[in-house]
N, C-alpha and C. Protein backbone atom coordinates (compact mmCIF):
# COMPACT_ATOMS: atom_id res chain seq x y z
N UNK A 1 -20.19 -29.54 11.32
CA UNK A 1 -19.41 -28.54 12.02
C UNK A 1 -19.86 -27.16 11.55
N UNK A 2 -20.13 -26.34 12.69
CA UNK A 2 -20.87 -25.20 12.30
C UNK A 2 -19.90 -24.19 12.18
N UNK A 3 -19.37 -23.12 11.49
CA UNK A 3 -18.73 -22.09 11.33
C UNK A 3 -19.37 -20.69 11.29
N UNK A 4 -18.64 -19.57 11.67
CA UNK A 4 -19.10 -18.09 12.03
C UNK A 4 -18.06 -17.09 11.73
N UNK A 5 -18.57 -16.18 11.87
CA UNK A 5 -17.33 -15.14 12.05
C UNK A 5 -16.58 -15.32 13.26
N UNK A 6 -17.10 -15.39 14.06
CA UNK A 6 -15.98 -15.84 14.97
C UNK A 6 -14.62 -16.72 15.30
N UNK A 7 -14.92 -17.47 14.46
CA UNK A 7 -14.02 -18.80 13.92
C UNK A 7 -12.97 -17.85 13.35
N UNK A 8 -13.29 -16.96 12.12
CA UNK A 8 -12.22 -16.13 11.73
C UNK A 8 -11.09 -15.47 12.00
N UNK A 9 -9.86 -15.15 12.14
CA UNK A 9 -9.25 -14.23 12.34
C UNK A 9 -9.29 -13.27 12.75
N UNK A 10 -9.09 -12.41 13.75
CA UNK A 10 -9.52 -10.94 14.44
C UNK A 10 -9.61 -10.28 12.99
N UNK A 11 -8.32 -9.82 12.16
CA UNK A 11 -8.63 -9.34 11.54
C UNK A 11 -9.11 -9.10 10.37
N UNK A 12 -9.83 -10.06 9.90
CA UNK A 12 -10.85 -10.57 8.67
C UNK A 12 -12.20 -10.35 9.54
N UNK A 13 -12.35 -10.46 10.89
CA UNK A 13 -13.44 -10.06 11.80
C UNK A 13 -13.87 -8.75 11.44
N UNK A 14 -12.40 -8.13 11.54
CA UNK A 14 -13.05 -6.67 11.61
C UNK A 14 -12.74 -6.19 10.18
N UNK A 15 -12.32 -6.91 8.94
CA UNK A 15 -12.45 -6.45 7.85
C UNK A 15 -14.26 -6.20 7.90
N UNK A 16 -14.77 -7.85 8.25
CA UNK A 16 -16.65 -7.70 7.99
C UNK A 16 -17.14 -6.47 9.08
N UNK A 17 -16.75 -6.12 10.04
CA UNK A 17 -17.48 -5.05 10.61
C UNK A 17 -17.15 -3.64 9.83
N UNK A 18 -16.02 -3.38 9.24
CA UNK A 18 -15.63 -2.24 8.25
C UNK A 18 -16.97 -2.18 7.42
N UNK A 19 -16.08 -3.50 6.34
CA UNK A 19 -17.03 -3.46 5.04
C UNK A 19 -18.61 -3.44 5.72
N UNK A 20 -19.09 -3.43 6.19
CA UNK A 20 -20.71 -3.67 6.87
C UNK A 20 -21.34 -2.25 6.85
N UNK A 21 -20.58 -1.43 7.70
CA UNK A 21 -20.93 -0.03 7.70
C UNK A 21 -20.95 0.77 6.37
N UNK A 22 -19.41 0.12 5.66
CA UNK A 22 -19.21 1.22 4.43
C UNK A 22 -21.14 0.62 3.39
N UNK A 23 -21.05 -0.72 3.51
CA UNK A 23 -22.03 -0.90 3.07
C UNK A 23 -23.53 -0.24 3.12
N UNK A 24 -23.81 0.20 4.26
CA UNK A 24 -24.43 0.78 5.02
C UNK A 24 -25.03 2.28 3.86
N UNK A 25 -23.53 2.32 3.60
CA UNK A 25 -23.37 4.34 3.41
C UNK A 25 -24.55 4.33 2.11
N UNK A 26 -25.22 5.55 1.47
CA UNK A 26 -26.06 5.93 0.11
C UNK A 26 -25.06 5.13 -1.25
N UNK A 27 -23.59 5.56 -0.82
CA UNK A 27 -22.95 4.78 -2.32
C UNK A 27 -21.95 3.55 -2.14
N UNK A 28 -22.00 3.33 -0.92
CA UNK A 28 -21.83 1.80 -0.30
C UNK A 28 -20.51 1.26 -1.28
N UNK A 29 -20.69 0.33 -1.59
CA UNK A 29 -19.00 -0.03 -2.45
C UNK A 29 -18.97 0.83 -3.53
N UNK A 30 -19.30 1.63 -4.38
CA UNK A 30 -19.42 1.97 -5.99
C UNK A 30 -18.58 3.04 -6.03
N UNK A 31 -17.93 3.79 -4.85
CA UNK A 31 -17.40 5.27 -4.96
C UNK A 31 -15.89 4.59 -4.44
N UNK A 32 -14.89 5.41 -5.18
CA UNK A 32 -13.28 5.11 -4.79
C UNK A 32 -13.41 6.13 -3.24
N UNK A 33 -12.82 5.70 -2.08
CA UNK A 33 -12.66 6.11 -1.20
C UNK A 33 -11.12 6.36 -0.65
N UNK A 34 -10.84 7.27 0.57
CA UNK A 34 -9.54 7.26 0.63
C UNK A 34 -10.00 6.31 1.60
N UNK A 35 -8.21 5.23 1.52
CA UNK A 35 -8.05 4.07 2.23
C UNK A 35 -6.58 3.84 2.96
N UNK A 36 -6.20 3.66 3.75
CA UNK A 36 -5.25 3.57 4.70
C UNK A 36 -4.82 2.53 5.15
N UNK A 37 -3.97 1.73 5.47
CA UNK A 37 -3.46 0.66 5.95
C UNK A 37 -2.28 0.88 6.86
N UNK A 38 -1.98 0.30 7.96
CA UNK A 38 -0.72 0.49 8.61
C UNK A 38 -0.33 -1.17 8.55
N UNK A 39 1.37 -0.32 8.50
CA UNK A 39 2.37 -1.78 8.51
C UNK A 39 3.35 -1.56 9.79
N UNK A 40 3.83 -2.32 10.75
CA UNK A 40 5.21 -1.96 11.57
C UNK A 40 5.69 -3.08 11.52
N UNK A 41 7.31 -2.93 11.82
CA UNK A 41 8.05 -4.05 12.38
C UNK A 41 9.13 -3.36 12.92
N UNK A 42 10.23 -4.81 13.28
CA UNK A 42 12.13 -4.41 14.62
C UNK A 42 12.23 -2.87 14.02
N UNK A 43 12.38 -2.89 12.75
CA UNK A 43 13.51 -1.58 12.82
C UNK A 43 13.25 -0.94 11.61
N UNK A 44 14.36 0.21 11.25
CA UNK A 44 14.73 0.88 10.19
C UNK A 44 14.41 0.00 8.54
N UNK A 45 15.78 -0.86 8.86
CA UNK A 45 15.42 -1.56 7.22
C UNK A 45 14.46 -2.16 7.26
N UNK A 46 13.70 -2.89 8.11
CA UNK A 46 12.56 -3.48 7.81
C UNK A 46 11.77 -2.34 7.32
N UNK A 47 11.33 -1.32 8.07
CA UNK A 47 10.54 0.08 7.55
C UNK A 47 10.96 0.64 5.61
N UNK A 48 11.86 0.41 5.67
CA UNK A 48 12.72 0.57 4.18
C UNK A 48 12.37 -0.38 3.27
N UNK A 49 12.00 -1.93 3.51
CA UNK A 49 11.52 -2.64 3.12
C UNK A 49 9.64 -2.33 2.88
N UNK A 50 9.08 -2.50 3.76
CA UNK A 50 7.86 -2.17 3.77
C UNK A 50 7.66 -0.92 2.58
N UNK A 51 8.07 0.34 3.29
CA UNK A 51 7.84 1.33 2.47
C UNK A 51 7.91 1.22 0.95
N UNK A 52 9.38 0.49 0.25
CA UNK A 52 9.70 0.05 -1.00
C UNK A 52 8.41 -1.23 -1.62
N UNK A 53 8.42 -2.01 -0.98
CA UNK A 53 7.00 -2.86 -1.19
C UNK A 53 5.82 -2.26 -1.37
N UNK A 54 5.40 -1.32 -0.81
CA UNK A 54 3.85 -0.97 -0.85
C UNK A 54 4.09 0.49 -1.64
N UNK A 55 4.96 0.90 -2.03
CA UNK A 55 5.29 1.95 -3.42
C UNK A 55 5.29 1.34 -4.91
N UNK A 56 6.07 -0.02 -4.73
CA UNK A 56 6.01 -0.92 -5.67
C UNK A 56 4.50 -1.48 -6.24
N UNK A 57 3.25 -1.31 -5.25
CA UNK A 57 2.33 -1.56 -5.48
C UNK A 57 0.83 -0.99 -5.79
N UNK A 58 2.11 0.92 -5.57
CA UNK A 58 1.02 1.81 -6.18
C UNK A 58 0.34 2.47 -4.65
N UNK A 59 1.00 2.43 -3.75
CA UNK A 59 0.60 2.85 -2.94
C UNK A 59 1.55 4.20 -2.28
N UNK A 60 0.31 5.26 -2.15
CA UNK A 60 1.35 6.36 -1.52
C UNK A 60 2.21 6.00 -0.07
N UNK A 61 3.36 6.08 0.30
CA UNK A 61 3.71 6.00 1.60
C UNK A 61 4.27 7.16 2.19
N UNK A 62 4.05 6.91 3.66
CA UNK A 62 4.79 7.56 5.04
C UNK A 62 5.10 6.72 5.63
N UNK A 63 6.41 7.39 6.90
CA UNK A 63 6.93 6.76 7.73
C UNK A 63 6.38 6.72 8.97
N UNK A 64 6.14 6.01 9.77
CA UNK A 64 5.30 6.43 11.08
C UNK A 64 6.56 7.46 11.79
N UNK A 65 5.79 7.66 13.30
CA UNK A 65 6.91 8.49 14.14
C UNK A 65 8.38 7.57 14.30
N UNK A 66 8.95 8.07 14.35
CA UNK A 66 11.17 8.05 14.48
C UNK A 66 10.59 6.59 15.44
N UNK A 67 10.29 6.33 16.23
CA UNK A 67 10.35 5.86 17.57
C UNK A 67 9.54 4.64 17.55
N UNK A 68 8.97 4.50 16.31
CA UNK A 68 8.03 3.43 15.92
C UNK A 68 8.56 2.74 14.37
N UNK A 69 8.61 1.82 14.22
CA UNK A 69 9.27 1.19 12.86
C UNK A 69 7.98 1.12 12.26
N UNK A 70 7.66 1.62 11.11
CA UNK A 70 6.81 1.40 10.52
C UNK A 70 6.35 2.31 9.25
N UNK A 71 4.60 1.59 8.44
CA UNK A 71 4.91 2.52 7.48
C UNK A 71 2.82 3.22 7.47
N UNK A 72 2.46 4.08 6.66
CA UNK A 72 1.22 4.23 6.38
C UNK A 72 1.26 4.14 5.23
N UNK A 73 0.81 3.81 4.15
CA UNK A 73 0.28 3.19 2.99
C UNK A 73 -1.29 3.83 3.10
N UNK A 74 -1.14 4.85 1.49
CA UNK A 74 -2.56 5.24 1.26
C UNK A 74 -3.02 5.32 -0.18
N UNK A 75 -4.07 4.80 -0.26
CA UNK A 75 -4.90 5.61 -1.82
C UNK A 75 -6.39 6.20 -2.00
N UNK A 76 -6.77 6.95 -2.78
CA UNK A 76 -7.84 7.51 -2.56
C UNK A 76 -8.52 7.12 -4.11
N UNK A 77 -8.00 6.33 -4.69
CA UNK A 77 -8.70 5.85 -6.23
C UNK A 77 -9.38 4.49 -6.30
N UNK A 78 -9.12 3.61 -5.03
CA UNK A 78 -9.59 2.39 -5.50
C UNK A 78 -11.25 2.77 -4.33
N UNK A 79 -12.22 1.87 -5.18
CA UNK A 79 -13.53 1.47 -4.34
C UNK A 79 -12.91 0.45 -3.57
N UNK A 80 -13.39 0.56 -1.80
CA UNK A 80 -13.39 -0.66 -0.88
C UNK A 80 -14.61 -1.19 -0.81
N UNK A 81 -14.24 -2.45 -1.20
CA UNK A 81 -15.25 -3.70 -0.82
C UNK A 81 -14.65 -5.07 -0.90
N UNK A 82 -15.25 -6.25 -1.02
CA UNK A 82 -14.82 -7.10 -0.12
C UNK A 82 -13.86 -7.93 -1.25
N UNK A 83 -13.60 -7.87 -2.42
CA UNK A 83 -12.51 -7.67 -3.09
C UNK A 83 -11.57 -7.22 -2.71
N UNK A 84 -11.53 -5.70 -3.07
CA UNK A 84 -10.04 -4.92 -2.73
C UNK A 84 -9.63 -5.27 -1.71
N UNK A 85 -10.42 -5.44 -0.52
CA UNK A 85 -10.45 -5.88 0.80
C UNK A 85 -9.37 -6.72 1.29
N UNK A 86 -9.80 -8.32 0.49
CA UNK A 86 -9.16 -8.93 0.73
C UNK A 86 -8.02 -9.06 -0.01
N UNK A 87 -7.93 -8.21 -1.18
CA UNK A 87 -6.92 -8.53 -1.73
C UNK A 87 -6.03 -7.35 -1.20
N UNK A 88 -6.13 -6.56 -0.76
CA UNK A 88 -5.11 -5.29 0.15
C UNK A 88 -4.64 -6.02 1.57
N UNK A 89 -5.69 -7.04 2.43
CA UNK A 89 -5.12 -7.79 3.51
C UNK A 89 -3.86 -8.92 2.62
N UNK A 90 -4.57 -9.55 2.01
CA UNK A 90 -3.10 -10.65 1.20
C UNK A 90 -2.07 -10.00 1.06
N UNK A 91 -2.09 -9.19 0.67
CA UNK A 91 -0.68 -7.94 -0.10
C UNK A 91 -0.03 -7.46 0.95
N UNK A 92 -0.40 -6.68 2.04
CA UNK A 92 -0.06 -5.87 2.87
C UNK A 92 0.38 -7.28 3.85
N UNK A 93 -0.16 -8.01 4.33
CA UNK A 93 -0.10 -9.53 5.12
C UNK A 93 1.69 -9.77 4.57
N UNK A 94 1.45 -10.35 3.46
CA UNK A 94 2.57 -10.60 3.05
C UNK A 94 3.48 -9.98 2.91
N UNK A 95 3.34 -8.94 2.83
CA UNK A 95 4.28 -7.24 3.30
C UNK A 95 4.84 -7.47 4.16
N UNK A 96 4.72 -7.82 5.18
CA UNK A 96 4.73 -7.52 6.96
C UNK A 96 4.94 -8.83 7.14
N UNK A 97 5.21 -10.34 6.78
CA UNK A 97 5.84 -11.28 6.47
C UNK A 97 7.01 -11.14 5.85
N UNK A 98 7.84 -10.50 5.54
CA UNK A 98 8.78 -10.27 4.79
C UNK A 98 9.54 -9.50 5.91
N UNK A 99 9.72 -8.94 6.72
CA UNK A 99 10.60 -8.51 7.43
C UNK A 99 10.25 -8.76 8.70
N UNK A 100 12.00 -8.73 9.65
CA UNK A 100 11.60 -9.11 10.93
C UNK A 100 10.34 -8.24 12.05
N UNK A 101 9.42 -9.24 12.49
CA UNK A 101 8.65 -8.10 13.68
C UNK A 101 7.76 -7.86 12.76
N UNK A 102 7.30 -7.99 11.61
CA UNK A 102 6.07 -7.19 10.17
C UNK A 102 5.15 -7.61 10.80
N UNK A 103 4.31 -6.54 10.92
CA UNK A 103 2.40 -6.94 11.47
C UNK A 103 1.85 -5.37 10.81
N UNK A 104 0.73 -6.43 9.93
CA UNK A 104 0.10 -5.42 9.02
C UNK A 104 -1.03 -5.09 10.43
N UNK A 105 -1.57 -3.78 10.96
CA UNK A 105 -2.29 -3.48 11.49
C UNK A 105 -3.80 -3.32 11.15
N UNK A 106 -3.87 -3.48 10.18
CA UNK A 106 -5.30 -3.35 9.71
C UNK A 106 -5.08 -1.95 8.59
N UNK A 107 -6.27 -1.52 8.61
CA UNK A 107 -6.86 -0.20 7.61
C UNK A 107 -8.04 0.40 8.00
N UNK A 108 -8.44 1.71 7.55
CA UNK A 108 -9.23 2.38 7.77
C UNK A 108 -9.80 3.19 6.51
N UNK A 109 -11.00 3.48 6.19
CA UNK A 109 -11.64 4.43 4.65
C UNK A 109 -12.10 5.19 5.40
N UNK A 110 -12.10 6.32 4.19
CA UNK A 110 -13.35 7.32 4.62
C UNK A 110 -14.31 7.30 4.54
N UNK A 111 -15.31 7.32 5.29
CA UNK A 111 -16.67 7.29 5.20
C UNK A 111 -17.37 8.85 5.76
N UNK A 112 -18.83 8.68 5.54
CA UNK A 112 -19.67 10.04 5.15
C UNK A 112 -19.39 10.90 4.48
């Protein structure tokens, strides 16, 4: 039985198209980058939840807009690569498992 990325999860898909590019860059994993993650779910306390979770874990937070339940989660000290990677999808995953409606949206670094 043959396996691919495709077989994968959308978003472990596009963790490897992230990490690919950052790889790409002159300092590729070795430099702490700023890194971003979004979380949403139903409502308020779920957002209250989230937010308290991913503070608990060292992560700066915001609230998205009034009209959207949700949170942004940021740091600019850790290196991304396929470590932190996956261990920020487990964390944040399970984040967004914890309250009603939770869907971790993915993340985004800075690059150039």
């Amino acid at each position: 039985m043959s396996s691919d990325a495709t077989d994968l999860p959308s978003g472990v898909q596009l963790d490897i198209q992230l990490l690919w590019h950052i790889g790409q860059e002159p300092e590729g994993y070795t430099v702490a980058r700023h890194w971003i993650h979004y979380l949403y779910c139903d409502d308020d306390a779920g957002a209250a939840v989230l937010e308290a979770g991913a503070r608990a874990g060292w992560w700066a937070v915001r609230r998205v807009a009034p009209e959207y339940h949700g949170i942004v989660a940021e740091r600019s000290d850790l290196v991304v690569n396929p470590d932190s990677v996956f261990a920020a999808r487990q964390f944040f995953e399970a984040l967004a498992a914890s309250v009603p409606g939770g869907d971790y949206d993915g993340w985004e670094a800075q690059t150039g």
